[in-house]
PDB file of N, CA and C in Angstrom:
ATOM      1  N   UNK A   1     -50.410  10.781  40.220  1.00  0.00           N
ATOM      2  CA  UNK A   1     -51.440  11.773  40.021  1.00  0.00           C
ATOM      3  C   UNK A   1     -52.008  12.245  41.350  1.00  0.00           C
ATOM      4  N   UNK A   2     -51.911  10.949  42.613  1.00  0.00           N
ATOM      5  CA  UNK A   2     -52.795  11.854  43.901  1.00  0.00           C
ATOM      6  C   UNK A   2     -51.808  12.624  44.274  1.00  0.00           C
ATOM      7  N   UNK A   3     -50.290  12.886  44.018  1.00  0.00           N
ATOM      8  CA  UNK A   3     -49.373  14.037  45.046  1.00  0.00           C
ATOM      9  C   UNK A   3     -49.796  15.005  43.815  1.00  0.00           C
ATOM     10  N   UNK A   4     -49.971  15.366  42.792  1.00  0.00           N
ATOM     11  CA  UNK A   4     -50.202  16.245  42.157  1.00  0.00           C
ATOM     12  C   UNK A   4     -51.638  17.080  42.688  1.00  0.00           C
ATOM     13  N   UNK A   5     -52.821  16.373  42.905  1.00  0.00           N
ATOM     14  CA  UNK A   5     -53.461  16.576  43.271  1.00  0.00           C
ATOM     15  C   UNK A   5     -54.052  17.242  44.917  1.00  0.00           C
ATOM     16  N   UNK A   6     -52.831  16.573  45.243  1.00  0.00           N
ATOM     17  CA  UNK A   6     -52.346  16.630  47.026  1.00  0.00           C
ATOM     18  C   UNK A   6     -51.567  18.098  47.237  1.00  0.00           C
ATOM     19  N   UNK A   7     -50.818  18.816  45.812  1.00  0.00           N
ATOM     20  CA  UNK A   7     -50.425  19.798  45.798  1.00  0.00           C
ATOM     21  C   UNK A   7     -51.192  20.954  45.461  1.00  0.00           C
ATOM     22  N   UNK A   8     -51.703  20.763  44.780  1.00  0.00           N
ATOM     23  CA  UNK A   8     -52.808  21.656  43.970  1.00  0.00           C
ATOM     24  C   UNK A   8     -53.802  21.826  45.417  1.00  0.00           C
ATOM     25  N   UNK A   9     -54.120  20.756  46.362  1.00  0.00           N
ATOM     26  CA  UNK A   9     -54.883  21.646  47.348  1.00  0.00           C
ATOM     27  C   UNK A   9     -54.424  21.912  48.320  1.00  0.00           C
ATOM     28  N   UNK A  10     -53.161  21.639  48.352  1.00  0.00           N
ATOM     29  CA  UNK A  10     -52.231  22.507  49.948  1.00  0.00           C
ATOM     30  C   UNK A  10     -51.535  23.715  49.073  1.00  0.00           C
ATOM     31  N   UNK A  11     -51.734  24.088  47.344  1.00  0.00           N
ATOM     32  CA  UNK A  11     -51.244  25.861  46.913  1.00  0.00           C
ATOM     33  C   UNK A  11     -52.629  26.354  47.741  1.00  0.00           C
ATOM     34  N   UNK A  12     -53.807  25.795  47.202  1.00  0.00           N
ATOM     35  CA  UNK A  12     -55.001  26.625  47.280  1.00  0.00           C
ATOM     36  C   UNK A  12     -55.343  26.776  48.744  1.00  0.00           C
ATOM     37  N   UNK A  13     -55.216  25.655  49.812  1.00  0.00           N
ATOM     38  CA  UNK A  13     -55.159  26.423  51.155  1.00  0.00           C
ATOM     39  C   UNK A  13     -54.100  27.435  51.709  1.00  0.00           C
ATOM     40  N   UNK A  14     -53.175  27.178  51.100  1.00  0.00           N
ATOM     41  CA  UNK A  14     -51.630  28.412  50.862  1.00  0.00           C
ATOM     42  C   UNK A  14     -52.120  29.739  50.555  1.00  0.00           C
ATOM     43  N   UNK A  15     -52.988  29.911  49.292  1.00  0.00           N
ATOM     44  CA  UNK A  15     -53.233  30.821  49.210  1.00  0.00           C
ATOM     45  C   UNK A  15     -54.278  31.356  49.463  1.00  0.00           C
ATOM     46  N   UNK A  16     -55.327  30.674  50.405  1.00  0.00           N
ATOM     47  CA  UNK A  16     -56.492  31.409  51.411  1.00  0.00           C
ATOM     48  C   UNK A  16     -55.973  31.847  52.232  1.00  0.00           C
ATOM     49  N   UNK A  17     -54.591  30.902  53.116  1.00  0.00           N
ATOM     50  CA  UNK A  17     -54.056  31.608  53.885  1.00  0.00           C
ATOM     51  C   UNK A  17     -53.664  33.227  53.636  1.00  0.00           C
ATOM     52  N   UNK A  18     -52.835  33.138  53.183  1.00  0.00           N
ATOM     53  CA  UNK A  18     -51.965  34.024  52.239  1.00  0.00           C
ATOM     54  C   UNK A  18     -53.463  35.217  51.864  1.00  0.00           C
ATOM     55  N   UNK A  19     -54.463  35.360  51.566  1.00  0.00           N
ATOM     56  CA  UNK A  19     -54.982  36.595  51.700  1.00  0.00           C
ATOM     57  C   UNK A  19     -55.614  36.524  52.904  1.00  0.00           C
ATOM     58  N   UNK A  20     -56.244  35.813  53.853  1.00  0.00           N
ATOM     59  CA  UNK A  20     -56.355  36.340  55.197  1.00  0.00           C
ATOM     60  C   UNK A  20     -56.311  36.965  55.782  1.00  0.00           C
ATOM     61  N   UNK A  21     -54.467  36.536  55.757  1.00  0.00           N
ATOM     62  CA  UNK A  21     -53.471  37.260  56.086  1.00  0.00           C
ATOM     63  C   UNK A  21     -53.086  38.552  55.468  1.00  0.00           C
ATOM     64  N   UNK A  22     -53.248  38.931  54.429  1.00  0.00           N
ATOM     65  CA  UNK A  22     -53.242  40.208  53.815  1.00  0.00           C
ATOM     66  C   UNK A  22     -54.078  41.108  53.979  1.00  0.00           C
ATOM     67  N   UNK A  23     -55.319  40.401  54.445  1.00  0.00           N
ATOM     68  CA  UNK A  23     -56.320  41.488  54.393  1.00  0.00           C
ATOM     69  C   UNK A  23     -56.661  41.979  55.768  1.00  0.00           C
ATOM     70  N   UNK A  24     -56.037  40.828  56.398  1.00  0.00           N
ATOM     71  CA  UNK A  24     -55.784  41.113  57.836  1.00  0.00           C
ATOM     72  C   UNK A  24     -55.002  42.496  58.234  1.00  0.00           C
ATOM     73  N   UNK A  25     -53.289  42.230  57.520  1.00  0.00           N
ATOM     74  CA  UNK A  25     -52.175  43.350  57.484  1.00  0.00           C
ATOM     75  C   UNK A  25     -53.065  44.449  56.925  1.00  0.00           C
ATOM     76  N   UNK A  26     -53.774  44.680  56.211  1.00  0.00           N
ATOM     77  CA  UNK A  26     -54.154  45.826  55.756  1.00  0.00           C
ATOM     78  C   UNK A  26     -55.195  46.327  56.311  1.00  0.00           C
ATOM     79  N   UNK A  27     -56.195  45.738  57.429  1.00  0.00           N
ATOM     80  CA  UNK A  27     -56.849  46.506  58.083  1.00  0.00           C
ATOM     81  C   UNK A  27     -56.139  47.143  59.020  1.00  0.00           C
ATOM     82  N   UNK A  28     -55.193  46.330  59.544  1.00  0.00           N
ATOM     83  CA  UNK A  28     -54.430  46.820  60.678  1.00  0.00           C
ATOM     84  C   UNK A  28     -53.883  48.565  60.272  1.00  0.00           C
ATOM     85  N   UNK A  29     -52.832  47.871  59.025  1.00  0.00           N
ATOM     86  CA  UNK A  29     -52.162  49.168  58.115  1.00  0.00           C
ATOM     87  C   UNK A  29     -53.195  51.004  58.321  1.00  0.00           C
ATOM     88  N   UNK A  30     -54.899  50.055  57.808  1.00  0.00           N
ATOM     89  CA  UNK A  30     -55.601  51.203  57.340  1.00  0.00           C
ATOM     90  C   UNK A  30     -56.698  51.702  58.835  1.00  0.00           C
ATOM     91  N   UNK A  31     -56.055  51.227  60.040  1.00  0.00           N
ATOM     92  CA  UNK A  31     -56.263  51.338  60.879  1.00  0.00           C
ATOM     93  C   UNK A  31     -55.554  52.545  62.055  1.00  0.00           C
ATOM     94  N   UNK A  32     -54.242  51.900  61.453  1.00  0.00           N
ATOM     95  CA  UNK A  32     -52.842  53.307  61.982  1.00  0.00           C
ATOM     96  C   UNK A  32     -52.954  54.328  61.387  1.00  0.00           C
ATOM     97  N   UNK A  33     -53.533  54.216  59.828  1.00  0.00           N
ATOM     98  CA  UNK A  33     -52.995  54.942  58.904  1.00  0.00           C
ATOM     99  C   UNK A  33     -54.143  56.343  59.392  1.00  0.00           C
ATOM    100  N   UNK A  34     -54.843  55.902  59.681  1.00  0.00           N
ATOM    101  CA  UNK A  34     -56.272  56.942  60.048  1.00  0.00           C
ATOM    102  C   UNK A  34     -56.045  57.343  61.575  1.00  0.00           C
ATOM    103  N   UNK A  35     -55.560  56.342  62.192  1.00  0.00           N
ATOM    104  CA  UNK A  35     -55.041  57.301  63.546  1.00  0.00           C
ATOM    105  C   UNK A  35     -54.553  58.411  63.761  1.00  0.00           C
ATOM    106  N   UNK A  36     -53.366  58.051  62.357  1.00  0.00           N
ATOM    107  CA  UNK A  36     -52.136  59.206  62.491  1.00  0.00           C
ATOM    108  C   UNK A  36     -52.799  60.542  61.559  1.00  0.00           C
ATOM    109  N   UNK A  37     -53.732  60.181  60.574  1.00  0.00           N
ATOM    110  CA  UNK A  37     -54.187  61.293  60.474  1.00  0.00           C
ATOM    111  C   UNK A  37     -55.381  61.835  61.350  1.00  0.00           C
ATOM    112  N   UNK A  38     -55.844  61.474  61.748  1.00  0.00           N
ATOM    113  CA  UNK A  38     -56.345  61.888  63.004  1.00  0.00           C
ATOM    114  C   UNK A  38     -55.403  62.664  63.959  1.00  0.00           C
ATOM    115  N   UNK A  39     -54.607  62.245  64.268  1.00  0.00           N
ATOM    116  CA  UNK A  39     -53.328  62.572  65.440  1.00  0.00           C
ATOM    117  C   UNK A  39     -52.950  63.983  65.278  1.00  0.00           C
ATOM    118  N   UNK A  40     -52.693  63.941  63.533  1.00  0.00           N
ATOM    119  CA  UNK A  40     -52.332  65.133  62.840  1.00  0.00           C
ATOM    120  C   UNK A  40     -52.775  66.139  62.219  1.00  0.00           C
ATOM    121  N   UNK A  41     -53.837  65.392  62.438  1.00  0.00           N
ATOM    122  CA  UNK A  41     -55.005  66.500  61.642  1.00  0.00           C
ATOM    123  C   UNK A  41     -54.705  66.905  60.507  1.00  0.00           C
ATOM    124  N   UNK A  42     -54.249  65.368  59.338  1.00  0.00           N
ATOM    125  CA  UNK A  42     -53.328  65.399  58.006  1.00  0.00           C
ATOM    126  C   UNK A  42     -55.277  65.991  57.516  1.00  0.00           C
ATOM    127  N   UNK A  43     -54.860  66.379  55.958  1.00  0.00           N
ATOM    128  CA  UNK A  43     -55.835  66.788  54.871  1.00  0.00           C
ATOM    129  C   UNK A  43     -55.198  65.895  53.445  1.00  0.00           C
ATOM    130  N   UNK A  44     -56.254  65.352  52.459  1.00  0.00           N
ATOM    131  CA  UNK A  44     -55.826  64.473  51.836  1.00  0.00           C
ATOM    132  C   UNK A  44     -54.806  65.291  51.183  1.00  0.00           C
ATOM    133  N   UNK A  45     -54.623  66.741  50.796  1.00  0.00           N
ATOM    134  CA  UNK A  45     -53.315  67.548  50.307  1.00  0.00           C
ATOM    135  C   UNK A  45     -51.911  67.470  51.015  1.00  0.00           C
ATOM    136  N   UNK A  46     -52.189  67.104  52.114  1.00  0.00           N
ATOM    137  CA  UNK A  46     -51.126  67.131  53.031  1.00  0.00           C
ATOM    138  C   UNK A  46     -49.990  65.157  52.783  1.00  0.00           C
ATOM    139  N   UNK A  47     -51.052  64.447  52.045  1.00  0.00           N
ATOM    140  CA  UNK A  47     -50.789  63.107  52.092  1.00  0.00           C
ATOM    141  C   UNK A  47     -50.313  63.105  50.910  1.00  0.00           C
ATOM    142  N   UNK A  48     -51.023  63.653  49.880  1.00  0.00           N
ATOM    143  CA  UNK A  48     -51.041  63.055  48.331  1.00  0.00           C
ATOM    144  C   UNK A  48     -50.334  64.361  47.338  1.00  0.00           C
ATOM    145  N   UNK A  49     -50.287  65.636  47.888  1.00  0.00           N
ATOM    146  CA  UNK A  49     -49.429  66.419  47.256  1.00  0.00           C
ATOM    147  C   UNK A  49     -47.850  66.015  47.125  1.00  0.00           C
ATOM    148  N   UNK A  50     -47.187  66.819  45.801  1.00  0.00           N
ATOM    149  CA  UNK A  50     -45.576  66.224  45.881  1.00  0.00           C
ATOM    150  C   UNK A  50     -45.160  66.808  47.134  1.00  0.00           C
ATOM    151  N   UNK A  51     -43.727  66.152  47.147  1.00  0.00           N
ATOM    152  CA  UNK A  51     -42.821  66.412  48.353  1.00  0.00           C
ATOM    153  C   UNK A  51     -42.675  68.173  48.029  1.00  0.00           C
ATOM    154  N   UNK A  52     -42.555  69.039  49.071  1.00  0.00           N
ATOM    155  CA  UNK A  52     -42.161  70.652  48.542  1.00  0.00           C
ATOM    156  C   UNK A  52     -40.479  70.623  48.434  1.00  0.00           C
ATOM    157  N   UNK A  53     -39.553  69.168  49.079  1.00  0.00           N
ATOM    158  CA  UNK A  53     -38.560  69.109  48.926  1.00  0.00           C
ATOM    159  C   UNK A  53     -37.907  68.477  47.860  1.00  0.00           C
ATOM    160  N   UNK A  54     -38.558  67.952  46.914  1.00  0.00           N
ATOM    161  CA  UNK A  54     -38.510  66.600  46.037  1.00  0.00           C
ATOM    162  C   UNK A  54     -37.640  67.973  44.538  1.00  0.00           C
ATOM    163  N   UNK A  55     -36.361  67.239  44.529  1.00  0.00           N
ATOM    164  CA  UNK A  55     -35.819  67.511  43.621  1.00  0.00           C
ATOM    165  C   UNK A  55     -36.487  67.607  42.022  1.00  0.00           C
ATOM    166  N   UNK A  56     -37.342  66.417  41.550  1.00  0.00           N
ATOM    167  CA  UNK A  56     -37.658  66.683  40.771  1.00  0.00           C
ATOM    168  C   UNK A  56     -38.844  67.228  40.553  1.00  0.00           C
ATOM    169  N   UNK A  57     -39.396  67.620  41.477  1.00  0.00           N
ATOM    170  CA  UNK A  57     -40.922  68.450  41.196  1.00  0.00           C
ATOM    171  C   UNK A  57     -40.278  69.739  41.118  1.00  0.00           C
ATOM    172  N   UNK A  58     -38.795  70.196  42.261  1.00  0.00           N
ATOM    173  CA  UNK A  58     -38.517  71.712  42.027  1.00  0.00           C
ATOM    174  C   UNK A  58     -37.971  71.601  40.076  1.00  0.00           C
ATOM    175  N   UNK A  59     -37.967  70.892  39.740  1.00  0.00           N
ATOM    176  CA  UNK A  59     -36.918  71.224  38.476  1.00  0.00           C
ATOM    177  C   UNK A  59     -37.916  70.961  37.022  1.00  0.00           C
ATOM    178  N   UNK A  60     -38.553  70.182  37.285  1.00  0.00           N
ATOM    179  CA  UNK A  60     -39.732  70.125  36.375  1.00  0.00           C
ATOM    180  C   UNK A  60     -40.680  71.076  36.047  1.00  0.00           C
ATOM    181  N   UNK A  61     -40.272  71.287  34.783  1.00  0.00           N
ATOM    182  CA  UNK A  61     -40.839  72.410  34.186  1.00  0.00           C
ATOM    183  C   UNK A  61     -40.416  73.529  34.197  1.00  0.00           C
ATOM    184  N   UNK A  62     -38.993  73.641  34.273  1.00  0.00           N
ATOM    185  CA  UNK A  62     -38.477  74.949  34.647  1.00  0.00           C
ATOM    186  C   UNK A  62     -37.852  75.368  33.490  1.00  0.00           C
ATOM    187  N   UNK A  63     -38.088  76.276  32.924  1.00  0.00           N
ATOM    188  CA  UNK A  63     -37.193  77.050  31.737  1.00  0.00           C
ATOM    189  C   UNK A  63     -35.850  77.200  32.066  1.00  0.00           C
ATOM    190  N   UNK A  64     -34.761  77.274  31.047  1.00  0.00           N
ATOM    191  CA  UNK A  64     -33.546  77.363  31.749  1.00  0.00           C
ATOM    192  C   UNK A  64     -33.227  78.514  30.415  1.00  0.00           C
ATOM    193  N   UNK A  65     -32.555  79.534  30.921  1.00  0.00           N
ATOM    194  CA  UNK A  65     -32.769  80.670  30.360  1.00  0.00           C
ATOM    195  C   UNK A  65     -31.353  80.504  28.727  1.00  0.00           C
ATOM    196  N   UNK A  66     -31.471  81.543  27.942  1.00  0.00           N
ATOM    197  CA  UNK A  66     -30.548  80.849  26.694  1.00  0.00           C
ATOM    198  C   UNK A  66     -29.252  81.812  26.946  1.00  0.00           C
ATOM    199  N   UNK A  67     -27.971  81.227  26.732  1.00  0.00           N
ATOM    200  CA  UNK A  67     -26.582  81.524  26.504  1.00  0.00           C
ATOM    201  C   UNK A  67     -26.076  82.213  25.934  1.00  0.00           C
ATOM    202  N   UNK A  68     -26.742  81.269  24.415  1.00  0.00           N
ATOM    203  CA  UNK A  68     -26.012  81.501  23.185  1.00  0.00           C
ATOM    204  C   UNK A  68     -26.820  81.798  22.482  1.00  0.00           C
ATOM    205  N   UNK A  69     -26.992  82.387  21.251  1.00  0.00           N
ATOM    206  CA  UNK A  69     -27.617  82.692  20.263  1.00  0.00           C
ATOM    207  C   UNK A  69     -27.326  82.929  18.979  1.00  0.00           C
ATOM    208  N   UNK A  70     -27.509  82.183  18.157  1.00  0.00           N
ATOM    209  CA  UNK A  70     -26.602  82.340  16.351  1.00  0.00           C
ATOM    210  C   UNK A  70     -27.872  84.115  16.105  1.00  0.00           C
ATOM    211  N   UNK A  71     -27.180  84.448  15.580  1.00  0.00           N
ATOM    212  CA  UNK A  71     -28.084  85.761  15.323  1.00  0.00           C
ATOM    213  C   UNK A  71     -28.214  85.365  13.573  1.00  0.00           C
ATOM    214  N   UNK A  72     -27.566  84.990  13.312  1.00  0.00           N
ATOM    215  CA  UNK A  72     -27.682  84.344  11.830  1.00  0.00           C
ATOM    216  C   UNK A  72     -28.994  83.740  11.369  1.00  0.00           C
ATOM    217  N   UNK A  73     -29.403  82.639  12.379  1.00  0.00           N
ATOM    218  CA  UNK A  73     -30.143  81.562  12.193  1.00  0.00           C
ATOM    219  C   UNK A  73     -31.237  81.502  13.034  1.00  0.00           C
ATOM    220  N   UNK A  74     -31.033  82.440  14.013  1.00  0.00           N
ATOM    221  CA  UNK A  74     -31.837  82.617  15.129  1.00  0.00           C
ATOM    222  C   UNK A  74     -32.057  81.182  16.149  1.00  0.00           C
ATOM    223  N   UNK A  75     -30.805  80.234  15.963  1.00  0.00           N
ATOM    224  CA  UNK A  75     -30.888  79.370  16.974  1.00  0.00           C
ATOM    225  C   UNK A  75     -30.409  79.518  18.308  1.00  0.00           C
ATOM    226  N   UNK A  76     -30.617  78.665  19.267  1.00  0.00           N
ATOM    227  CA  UNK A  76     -30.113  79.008  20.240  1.00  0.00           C
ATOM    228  C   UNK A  76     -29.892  78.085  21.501  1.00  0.00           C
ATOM    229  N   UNK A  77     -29.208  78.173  22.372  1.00  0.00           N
ATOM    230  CA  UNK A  77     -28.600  76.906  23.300  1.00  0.00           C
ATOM    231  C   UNK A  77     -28.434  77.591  24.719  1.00  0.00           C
ATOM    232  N   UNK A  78     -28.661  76.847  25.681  1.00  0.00           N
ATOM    233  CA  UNK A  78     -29.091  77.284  27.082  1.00  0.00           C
ATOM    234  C   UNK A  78     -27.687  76.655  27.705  1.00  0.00           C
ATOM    235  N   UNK A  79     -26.289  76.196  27.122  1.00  0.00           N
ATOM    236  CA  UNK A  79     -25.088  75.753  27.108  1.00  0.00           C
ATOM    237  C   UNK A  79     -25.075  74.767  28.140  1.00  0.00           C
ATOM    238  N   UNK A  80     -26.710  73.817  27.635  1.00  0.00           N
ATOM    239  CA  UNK A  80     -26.466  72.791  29.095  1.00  0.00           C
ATOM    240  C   UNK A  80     -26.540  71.317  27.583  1.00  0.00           C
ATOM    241  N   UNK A  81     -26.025  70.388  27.966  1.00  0.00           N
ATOM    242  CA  UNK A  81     -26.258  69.505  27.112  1.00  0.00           C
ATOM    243  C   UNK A  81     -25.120  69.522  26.173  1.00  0.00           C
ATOM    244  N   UNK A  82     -25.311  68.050  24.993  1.00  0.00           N
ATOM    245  CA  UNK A  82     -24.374  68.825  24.311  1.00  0.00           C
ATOM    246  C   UNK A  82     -24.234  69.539  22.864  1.00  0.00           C
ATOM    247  N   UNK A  83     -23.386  70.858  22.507  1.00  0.00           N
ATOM    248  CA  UNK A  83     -23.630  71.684  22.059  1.00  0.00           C
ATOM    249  C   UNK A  83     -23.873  71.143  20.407  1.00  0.00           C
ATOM    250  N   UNK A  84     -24.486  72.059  19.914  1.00  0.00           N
ATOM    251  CA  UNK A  84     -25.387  72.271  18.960  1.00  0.00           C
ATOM    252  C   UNK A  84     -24.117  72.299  17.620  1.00  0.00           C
ATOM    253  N   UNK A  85     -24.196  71.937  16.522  1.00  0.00           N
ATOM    254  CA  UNK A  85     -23.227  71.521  15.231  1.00  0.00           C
ATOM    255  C   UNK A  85     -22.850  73.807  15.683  1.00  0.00           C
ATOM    256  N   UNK A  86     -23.301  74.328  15.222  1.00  0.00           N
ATOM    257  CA  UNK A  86     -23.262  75.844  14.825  1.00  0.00           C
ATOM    258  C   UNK A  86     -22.516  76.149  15.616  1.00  0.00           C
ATOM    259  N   UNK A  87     -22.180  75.790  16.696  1.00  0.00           N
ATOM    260  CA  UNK A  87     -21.173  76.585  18.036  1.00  0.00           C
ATOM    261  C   UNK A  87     -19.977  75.954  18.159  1.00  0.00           C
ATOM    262  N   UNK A  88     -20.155  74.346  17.644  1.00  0.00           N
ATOM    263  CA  UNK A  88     -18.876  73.206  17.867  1.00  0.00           C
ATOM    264  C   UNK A  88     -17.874  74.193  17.166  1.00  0.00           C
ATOM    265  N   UNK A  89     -16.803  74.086  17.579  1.00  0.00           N
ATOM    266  CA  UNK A  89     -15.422  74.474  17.045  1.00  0.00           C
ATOM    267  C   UNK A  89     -14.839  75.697  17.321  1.00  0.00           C
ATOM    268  N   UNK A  90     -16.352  76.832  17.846  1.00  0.00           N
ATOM    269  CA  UNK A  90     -16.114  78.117  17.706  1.00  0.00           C
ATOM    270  C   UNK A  90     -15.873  78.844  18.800  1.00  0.00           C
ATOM    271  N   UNK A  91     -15.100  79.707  18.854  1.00  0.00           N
ATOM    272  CA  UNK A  91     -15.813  80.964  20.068  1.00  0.00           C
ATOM    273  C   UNK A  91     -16.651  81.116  20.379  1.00  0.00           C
ATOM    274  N   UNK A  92     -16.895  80.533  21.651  1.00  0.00           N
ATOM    275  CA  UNK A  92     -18.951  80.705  22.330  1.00  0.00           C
ATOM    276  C   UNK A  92     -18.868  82.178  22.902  1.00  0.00           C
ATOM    277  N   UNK A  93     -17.334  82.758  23.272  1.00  0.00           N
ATOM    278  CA  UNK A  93     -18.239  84.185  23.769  1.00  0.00           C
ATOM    279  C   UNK A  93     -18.778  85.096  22.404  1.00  0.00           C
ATOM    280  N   UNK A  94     -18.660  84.848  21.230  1.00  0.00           N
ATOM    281  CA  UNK A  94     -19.191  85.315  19.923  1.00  0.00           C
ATOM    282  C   UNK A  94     -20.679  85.347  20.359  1.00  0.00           C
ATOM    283  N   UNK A  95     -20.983  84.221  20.598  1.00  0.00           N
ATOM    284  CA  UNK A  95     -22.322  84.166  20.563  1.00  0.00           C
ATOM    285  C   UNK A  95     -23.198  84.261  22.014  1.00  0.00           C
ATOM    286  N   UNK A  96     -22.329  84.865  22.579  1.00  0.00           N
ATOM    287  CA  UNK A  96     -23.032  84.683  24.303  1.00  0.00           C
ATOM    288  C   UNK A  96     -24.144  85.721  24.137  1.00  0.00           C
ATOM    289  N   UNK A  97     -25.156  85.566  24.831  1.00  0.00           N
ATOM    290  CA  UNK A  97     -25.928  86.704  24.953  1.00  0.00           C
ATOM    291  C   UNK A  97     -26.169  87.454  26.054  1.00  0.00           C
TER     292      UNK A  97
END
């Protein structure tokens, strides 16, 4: 029972260490981190807006215009994905729009 006990207080000085040390790294971190915006004369838009290069912010939300169109049924398919029971089998330039 005393190495059990002997463990239980070398986790708990482990883990005083262990945030110290973290809170240490993170002043440091939030120390650079304000330099460089300083340096740069960043604005929190400049930090926290999406990437203007980021693949999926350009593609999100984007309409993708329609192909096909049953004029019958008034359905319709943008010929991305896969196709819809009404077109399987058939001539899609029938229904191109």
């Amino acid at each position: 029972m005393a190495q059990l006990d002997d463990l239980i207080q070398q986790r708990e000085a482990l883990d005083q260490q262990i945030n110290a040390m973290r809170q240490q790294a993170r002043t440091e971190a939030l120390t650079q981190i304000q330099s460089l915006i300083q340096q740069f004369e960043l604005t929190p838009s400049d930090i926290f807006s999406a990437s203007k290069n980021s693949k999926s912010s350009a593609s999100a939300g984007k309409k993708v215009a329609i192909k096909y169109l049953n004029k019958a049924t008034g359905e319709s398919w943008t010929g991305r994905g896969k196709p819809p029971r009404w077109i399987q089998g058939q001539d899609r330039e029938a229904f191109k729009v």
